[in-house]
Protein backbone atom coordinates (compact mmCIF):
# COMPACT_ATOMS: atom_id res chain seq x y z
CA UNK A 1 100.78 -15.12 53.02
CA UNK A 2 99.02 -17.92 53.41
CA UNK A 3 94.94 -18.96 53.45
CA UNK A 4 92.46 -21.50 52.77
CA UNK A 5 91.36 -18.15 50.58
CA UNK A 6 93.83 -19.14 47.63
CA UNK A 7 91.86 -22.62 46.93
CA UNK A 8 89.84 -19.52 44.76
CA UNK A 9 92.55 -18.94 42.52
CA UNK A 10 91.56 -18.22 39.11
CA UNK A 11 92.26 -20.80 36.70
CA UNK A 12 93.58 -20.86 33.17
CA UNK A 13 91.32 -22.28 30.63
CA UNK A 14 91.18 -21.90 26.67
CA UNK A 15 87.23 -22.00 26.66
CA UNK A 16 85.73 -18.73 25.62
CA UNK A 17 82.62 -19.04 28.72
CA UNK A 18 84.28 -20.78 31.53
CA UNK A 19 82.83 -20.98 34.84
CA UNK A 20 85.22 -19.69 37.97
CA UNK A 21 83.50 -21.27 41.35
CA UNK A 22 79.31 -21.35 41.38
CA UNK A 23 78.99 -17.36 40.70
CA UNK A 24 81.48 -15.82 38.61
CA UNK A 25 82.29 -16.13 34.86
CA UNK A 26 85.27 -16.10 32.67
CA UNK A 27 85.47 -14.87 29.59
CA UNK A 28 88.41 -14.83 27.20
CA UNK A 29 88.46 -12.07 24.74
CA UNK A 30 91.05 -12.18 21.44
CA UNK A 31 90.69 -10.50 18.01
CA UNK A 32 86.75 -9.51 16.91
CA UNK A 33 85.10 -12.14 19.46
CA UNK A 34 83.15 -9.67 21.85
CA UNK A 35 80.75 -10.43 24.42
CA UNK A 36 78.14 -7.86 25.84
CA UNK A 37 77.50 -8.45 29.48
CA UNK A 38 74.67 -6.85 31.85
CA UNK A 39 76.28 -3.30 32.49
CA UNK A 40 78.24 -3.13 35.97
CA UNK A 41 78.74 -7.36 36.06
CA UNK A 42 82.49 -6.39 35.39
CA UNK A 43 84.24 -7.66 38.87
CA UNK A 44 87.88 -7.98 37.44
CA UNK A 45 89.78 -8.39 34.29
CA UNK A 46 93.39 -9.47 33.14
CA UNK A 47 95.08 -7.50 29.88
CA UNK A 48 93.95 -5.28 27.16
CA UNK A 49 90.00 -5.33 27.91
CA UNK A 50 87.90 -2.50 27.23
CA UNK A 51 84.28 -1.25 27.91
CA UNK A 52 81.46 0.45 26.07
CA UNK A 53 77.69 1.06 26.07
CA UNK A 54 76.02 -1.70 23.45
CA UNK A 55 73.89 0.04 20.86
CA UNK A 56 70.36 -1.08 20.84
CA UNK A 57 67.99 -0.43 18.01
CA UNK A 58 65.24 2.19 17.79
CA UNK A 59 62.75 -1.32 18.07
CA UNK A 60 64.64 -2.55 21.24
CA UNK A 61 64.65 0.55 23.27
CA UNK A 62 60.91 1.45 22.18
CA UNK A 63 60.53 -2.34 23.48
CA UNK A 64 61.93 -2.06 26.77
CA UNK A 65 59.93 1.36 27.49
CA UNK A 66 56.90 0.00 26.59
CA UNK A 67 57.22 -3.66 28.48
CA UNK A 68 59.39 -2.72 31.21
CA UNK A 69 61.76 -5.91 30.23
CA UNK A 70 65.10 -4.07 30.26
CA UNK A 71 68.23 -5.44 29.29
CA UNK A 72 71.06 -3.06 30.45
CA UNK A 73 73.81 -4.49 27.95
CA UNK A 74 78.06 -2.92 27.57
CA UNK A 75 80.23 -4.24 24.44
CA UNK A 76 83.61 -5.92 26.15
CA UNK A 77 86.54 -6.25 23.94
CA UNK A 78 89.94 -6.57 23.15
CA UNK A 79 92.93 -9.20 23.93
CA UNK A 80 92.37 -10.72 27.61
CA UNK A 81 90.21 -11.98 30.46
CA UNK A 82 87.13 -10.50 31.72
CA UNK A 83 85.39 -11.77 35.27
CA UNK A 84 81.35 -11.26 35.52
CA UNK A 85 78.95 -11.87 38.32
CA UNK A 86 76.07 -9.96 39.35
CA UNK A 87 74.83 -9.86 43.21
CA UNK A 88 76.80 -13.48 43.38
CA UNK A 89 73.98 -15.26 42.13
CA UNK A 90 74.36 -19.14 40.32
CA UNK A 91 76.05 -19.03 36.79
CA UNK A 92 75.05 -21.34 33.81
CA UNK A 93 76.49 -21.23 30.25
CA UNK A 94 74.36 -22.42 27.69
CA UNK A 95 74.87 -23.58 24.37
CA UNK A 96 72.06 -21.67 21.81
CA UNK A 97 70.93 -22.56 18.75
CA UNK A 98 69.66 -20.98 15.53
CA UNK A 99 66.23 -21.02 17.24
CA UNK A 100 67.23 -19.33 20.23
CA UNK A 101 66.58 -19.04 24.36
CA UNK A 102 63.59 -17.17 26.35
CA UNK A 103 64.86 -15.79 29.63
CA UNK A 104 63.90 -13.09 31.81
CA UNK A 105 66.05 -10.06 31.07
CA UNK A 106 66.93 -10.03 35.14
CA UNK A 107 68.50 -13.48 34.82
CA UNK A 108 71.03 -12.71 31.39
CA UNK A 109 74.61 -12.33 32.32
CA UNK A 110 76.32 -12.16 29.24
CA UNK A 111 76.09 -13.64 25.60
CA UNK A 112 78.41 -13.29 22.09
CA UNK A 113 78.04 -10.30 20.59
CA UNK A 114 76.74 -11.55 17.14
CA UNK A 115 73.42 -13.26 19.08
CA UNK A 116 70.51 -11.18 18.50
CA UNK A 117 68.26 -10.29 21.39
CA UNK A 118 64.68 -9.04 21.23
CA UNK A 119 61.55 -8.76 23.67
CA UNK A 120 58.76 -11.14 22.86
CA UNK A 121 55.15 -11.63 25.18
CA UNK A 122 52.93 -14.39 26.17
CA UNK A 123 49.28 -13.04 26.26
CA UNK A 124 46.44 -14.51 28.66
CA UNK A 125 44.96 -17.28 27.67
CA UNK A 126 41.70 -16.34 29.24
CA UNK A 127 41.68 -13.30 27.29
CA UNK A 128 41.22 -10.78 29.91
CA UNK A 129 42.68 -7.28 27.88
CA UNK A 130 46.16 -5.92 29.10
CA UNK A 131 47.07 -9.08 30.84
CA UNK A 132 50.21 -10.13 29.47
CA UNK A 133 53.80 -10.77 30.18
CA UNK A 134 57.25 -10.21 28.70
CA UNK A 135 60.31 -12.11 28.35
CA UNK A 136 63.57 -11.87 26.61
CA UNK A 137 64.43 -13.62 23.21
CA UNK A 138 67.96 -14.37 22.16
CA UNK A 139 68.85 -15.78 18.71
CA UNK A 140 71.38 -16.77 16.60
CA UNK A 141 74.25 -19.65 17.24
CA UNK A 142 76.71 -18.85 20.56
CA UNK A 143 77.05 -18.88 24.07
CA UNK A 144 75.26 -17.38 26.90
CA UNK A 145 75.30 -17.08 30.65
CA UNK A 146 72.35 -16.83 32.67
CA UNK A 147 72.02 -16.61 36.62
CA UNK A 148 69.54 -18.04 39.07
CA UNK A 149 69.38 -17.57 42.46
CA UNK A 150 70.40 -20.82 43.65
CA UNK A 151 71.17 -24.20 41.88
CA UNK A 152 68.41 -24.68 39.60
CA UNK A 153 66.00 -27.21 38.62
CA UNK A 154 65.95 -28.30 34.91
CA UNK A 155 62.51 -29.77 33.63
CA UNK A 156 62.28 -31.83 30.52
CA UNK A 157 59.16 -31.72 28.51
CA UNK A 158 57.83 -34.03 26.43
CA UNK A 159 54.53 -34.43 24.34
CA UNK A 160 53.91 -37.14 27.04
CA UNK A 161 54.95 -35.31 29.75
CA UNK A 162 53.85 -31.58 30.48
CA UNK A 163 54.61 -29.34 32.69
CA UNK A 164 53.35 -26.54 34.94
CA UNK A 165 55.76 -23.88 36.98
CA UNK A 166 55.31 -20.78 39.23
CA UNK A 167 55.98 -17.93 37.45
CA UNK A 168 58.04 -16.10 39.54
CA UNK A 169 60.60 -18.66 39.34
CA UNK A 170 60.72 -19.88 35.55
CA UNK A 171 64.19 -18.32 34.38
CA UNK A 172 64.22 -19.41 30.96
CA UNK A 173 62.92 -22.52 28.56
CA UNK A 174 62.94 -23.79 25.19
CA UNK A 175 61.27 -22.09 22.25
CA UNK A 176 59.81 -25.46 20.82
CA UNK A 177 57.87 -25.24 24.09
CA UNK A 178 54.13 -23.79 23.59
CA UNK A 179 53.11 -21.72 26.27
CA UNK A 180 50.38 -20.85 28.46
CA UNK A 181 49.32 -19.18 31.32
CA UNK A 182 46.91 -19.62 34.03
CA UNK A 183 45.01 -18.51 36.96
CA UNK A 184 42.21 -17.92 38.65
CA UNK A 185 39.59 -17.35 35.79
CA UNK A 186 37.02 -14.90 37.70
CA UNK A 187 37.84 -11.29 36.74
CA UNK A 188 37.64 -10.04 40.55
CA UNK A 189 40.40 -12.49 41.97
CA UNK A 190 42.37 -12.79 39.04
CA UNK A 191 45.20 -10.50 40.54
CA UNK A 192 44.94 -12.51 44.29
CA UNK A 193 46.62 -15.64 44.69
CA UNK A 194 44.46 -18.53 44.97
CA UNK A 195 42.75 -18.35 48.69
CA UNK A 196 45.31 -19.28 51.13
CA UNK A 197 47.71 -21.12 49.55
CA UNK A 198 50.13 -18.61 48.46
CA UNK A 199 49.75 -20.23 44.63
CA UNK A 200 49.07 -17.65 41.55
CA UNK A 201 50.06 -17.31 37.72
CA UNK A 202 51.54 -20.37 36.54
CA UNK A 203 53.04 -21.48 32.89
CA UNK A 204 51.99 -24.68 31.39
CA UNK A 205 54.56 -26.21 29.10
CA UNK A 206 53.70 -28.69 26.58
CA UNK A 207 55.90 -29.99 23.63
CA UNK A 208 59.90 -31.17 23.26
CA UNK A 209 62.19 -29.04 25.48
CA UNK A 210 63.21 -28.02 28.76
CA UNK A 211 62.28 -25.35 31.47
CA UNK A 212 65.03 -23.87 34.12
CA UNK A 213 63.21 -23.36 37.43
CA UNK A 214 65.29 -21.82 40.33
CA UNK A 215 64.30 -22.50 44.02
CA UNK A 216 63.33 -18.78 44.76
CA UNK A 217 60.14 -16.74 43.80
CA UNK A 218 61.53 -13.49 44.22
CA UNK A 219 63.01 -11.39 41.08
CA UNK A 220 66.79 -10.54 41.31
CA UNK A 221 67.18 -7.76 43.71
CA UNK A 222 65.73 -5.08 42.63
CA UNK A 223 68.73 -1.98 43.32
CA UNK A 224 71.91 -3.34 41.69
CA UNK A 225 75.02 -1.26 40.56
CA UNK A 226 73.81 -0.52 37.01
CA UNK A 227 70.49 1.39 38.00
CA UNK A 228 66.87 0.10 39.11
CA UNK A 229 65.16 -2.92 37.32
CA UNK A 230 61.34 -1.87 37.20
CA UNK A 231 58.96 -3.61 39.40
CA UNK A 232 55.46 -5.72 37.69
CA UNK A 233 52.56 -3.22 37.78
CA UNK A 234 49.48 -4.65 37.16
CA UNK A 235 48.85 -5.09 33.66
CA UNK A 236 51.95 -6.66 33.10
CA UNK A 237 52.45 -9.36 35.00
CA UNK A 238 55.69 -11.36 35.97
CA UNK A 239 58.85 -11.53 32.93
CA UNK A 240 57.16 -14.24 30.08
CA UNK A 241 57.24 -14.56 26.64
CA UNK A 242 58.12 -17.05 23.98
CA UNK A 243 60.66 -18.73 21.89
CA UNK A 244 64.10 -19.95 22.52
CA UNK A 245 66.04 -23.54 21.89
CA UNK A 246 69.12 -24.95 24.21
CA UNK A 247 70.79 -27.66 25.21
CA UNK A 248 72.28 -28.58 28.62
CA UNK A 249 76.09 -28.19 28.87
């Protein structure tokens, strides 16, 4: 049989997070090295791999109910190869650091098991009571992969040079950044975008970092094989928070 279709041929690599094309991920499992992966990103897998619901604390689930930031998470071990994607969406692997990465829980593909994951908010600056937002906080020393819908853009920030971003299409940034967000200030158009132009929240970033911005302003789709993601109410706002530290790859 032939087909231009077998230029996609997996290939071989001894890296633990290894990229396969723009939208899938390989990861090679051997011994106690783990990975927990958003639940139903499993497309294929080679050998002795197996699959089971992560635990999450008593803290982390009370988290998720009250925020609405849910992180859907299974435990993959064993000796061999596991493929993830989800909805064939951009893959990234980053390298984290003992301080950590802030992404939206929609945008986490997978990370090493011993990182430690939490849900942290950015409040208002103007104050206005039950205005916030929520964002995912990973910790610890490993590997993750993240997803953006498209190729992203990556902003550096400096003490010199800040930086402002939409915020429905900030995936993740650093968590030496200090954060704030802004809008219209009046309390009756606070929840409209600003007149005509389409423009609302944004995040100002000031400090020594970067930000990942992908060229969409739309959440992952929202139906996906592992169950319903919950849409923003007001009150919430769009996925924020604090913290996290990474380096490009």
């Amino acid at each position: 049989m032939l087909s231009p279709i077998f230029n996609n041929a997996a290939q071989p690599t001894e890296e633990r997070f290894a990229l396969q094309g723009a939208h899938t991920l390989r990861v090679n499992l051997a011994g106690d090295q783990d990975v927990v992966a958003r639940a139903g990103s499993m497309v294929a897998f080679e050998g002795m791999v197996e699959f089971d619901g992560e635990y999450q604390s008593h803290h982390q689930r009370h988290s998720q109910m009250m925020t609405g930031e849910v992180l859907p998470l299974m435990r993959c071990f064993g000796q061999g190869v596991v493929y993830l994607a989800n909805l064939a969406q951009h893959v990234h692997v980053l390298d984290v650091d003992h301080e950590g990465l802030t992404v939206d829980s929609g945008y986490v593909l997978a990370m090493d098991a011993h990182l430690h994951w939490d849900i942290v908010s950015v409040e208002s600056q103007h104050g206005i009571p039950g205005v916030g937002a929520y964002n995912t906080l990973i910790t610890g020393q490993g590997r993750v992969a993240i997803t953006t819908s498209g190729s992203p853009l990556v902003l550096r920030v400096t003490p010199q040079q800040l930086c402002s971003v939409d915020a429905d299409a900030v995936v993740a940034w650093s968590s030496s950044l200090r954060v704030q967000m802004q809008a219209q200030t009046s309390s009756k158009s606070i929840w409209r975008r600003r007149g005509t132009t389409g423009e609302g929240w944004e995040l100002n970033f000031m400090g020594d970092g970067h930000v990942v911005v992908q060229p969409s302003e739309l959440l992952p789709p929202q139906q996906t094989s592992f169950g319903q993601r919950l849409q923003f109410q007001q009150g919430q706002g769009p996925g924020l928070g604090q913290g996290g530290a990474w380096g490009p790859r």
